[in-house]
PDB file of N, CA and C in Angstrom:
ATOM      1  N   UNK A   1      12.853   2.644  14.313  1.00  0.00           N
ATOM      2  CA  UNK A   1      11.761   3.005  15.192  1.00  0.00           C
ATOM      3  C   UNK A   1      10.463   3.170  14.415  1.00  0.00           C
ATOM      4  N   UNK A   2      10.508   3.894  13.063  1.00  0.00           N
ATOM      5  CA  UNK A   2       9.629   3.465  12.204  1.00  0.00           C
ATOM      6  C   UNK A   2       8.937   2.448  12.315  1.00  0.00           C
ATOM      7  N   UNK A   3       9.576   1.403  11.963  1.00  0.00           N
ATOM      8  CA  UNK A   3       8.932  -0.540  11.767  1.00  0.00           C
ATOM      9  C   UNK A   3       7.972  -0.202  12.932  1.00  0.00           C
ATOM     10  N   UNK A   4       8.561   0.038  14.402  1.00  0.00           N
ATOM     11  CA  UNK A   4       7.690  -0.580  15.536  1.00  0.00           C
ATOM     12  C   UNK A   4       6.003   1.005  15.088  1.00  0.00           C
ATOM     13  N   UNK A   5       6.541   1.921  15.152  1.00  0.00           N
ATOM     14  CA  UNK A   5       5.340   2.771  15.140  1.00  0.00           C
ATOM     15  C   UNK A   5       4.345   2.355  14.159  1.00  0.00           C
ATOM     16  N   UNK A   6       4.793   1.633  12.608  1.00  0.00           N
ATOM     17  CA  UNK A   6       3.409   1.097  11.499  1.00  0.00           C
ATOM     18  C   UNK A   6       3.456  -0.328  12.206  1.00  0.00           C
ATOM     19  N   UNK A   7       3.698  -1.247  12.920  1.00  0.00           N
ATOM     20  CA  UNK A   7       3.434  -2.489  13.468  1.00  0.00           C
ATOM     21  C   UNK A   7       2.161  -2.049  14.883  1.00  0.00           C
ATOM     22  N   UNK A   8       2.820  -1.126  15.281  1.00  0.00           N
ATOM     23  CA  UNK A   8       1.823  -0.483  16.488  1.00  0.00           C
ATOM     24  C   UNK A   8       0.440   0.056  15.700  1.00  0.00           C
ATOM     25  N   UNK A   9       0.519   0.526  14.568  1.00  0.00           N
ATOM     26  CA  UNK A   9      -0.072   1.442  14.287  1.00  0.00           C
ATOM     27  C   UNK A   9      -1.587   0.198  13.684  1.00  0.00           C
ATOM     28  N   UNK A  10      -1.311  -0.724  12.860  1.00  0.00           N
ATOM     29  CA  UNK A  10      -1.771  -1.792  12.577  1.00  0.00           C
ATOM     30  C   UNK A  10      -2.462  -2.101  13.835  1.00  0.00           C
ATOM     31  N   UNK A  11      -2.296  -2.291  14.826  1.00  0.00           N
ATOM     32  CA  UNK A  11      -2.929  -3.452  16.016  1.00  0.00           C
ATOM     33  C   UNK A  11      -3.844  -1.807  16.540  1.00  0.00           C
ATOM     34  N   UNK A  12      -3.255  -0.406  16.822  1.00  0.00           N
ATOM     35  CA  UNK A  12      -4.110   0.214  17.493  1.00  0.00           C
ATOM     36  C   UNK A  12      -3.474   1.873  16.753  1.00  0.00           C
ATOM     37  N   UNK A  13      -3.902   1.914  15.939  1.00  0.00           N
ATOM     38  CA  UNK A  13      -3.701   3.103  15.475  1.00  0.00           C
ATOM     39  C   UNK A  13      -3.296   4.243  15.592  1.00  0.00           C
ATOM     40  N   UNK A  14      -4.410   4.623  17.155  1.00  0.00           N
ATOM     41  CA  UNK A  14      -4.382   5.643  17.469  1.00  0.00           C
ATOM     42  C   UNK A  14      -2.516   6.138  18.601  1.00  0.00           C
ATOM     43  N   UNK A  15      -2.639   4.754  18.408  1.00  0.00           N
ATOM     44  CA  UNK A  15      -0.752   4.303  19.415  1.00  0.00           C
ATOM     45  C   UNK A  15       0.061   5.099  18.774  1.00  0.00           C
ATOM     46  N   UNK A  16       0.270   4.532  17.377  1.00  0.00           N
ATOM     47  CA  UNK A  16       1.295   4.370  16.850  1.00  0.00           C
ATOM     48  C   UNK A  16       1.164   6.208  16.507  1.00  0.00           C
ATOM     49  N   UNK A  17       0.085   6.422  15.962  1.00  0.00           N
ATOM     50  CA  UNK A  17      -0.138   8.308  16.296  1.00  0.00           C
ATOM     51  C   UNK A  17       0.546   9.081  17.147  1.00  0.00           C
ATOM     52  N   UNK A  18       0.465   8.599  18.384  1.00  0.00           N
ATOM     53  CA  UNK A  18       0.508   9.606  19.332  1.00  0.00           C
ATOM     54  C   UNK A  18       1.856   9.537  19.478  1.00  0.00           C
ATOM     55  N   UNK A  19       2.343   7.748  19.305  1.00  0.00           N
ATOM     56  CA  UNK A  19       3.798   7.996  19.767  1.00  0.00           C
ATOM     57  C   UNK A  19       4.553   8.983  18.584  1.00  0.00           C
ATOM     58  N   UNK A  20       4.733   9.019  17.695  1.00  0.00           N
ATOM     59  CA  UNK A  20       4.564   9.584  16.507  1.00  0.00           C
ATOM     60  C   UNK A  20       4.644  11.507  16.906  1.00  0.00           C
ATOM     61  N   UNK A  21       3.602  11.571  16.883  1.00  0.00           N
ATOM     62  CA  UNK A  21       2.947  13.396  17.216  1.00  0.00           C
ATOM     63  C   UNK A  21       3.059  13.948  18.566  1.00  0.00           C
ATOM     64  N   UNK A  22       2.639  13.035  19.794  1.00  0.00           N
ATOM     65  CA  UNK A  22       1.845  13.547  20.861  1.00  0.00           C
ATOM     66  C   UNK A  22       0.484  13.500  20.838  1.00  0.00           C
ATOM     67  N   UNK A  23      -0.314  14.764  21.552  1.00  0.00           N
ATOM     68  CA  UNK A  23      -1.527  15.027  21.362  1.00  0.00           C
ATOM     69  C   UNK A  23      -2.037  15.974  20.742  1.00  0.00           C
ATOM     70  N   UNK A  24      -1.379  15.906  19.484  1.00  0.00           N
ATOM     71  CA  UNK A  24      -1.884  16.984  18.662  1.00  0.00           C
ATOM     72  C   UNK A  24      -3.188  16.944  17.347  1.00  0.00           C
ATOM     73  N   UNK A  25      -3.673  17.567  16.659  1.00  0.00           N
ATOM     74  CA  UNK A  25      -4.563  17.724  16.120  1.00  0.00           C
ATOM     75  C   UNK A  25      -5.066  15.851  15.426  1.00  0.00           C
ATOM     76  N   UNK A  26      -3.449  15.662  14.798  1.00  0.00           N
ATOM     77  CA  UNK A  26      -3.670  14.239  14.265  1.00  0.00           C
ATOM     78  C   UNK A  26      -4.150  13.380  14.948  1.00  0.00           C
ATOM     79  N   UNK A  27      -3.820  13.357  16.031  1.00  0.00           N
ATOM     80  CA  UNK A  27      -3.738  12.054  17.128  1.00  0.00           C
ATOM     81  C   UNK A  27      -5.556  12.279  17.225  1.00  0.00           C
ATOM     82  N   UNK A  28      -5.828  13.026  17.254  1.00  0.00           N
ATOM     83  CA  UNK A  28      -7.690  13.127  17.859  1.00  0.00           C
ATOM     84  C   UNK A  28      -8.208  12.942  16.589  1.00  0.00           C
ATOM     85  N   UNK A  29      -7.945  13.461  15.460  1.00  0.00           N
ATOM     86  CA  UNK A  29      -8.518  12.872  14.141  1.00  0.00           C
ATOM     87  C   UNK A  29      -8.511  11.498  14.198  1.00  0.00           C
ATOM     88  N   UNK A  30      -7.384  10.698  14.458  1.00  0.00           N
ATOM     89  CA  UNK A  30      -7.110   9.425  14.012  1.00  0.00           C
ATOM     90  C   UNK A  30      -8.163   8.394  14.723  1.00  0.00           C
ATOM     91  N   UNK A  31      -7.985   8.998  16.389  1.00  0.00           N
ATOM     92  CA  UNK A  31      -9.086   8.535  17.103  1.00  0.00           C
ATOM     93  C   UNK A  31     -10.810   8.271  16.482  1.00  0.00           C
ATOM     94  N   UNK A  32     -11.027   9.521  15.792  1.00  0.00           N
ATOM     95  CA  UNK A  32     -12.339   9.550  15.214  1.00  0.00           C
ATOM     96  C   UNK A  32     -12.602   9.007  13.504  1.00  0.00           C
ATOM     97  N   UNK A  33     -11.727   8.768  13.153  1.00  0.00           N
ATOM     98  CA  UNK A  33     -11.359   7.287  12.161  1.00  0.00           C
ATOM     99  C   UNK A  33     -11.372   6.374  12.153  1.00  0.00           C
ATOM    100  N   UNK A  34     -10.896   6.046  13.436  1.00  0.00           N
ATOM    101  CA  UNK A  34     -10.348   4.242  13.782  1.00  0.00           C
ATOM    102  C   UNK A  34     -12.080   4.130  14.424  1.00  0.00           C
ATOM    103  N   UNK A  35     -12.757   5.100  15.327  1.00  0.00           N
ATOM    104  CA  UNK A  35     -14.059   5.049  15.542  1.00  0.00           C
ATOM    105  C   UNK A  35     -14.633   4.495  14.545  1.00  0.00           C
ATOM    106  N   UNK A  36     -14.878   5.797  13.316  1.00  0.00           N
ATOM    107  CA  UNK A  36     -15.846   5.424  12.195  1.00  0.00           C
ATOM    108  C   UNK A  36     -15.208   4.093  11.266  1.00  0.00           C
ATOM    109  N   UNK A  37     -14.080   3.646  11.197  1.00  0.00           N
ATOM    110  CA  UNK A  37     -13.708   2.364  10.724  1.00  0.00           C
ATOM    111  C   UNK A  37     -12.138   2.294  10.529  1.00  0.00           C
ATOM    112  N   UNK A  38     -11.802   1.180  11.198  1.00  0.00           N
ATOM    113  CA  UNK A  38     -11.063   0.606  11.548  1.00  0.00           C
ATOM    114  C   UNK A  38     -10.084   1.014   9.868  1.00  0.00           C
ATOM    115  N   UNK A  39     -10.134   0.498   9.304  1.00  0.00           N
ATOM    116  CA  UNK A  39      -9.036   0.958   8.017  1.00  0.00           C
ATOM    117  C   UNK A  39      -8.798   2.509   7.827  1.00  0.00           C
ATOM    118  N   UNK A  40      -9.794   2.973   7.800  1.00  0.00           N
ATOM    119  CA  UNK A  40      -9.148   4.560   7.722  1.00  0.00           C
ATOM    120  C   UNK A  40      -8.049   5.049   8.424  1.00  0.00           C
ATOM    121  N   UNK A  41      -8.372   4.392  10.094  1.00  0.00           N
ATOM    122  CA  UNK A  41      -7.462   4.421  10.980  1.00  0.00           C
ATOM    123  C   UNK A  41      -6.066   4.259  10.774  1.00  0.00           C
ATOM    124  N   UNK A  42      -6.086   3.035  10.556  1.00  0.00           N
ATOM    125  CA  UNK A  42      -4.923   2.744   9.868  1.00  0.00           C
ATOM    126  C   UNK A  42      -4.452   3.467   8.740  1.00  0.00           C
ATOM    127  N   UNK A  43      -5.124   3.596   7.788  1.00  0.00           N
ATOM    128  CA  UNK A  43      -4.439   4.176   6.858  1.00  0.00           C
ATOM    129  C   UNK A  43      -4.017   5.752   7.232  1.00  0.00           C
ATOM    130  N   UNK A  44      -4.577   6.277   8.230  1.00  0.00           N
ATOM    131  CA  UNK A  44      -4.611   7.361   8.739  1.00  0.00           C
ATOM    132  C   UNK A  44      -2.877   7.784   9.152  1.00  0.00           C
ATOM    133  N   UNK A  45      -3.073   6.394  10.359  1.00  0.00           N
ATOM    134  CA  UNK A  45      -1.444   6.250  11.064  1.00  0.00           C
ATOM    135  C   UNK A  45      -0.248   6.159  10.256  1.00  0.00           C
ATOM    136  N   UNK A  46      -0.703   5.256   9.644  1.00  0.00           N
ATOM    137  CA  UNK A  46       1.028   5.006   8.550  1.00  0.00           C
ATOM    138  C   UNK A  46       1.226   6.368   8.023  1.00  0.00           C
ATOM    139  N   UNK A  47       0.198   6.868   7.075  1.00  0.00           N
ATOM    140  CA  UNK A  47       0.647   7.832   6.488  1.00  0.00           C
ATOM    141  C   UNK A  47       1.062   8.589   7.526  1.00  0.00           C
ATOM    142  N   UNK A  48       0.689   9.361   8.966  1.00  0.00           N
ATOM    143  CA  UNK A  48       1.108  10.240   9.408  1.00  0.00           C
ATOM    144  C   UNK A  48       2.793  10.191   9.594  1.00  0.00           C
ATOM    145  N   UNK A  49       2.603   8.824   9.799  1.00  0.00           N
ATOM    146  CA  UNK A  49       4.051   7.994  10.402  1.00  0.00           C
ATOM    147  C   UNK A  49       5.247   7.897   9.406  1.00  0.00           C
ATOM    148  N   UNK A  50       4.544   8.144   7.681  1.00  0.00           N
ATOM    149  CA  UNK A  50       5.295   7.916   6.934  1.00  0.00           C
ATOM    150  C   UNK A  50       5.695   9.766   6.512  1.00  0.00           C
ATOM    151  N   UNK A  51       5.191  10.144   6.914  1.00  0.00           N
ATOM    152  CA  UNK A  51       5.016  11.546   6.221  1.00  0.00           C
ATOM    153  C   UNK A  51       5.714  12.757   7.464  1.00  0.00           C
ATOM    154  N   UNK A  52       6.021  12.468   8.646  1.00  0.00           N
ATOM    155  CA  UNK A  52       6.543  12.954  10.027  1.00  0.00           C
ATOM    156  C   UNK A  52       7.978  12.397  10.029  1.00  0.00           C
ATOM    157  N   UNK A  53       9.143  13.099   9.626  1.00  0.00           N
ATOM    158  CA  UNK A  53      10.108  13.002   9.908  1.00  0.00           C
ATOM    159  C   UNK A  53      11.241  13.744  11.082  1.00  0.00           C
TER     160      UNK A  53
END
């Protein structure tokens, strides 16, 4: 389930977040990342995704 959340997370970041967390603190950060640029975003998601077990 991993694979699909960093494949999601790649195309829309803030996705692969939420499915991930919900709507919690991360998920609205990530939003205002992927805003200010698109890679942060991403790099934002994986890590959350990699780091949320």
């Amino acid at each position: 389930m991993d694979i699909l959340r960093i494949i999601l997370s790649v195309i829309l970041p803030p996705l692969g977040v939420f499915l991930q967390v919900g709507l919690r603190g991360e998920f609205w950060l990530n939003i205002l990342l992927t805003l200010l640029g698109y890679i942060p975003g991403i790099i934002h998601a994986v890590w959350v995704i990699a780091r949320e077990e």
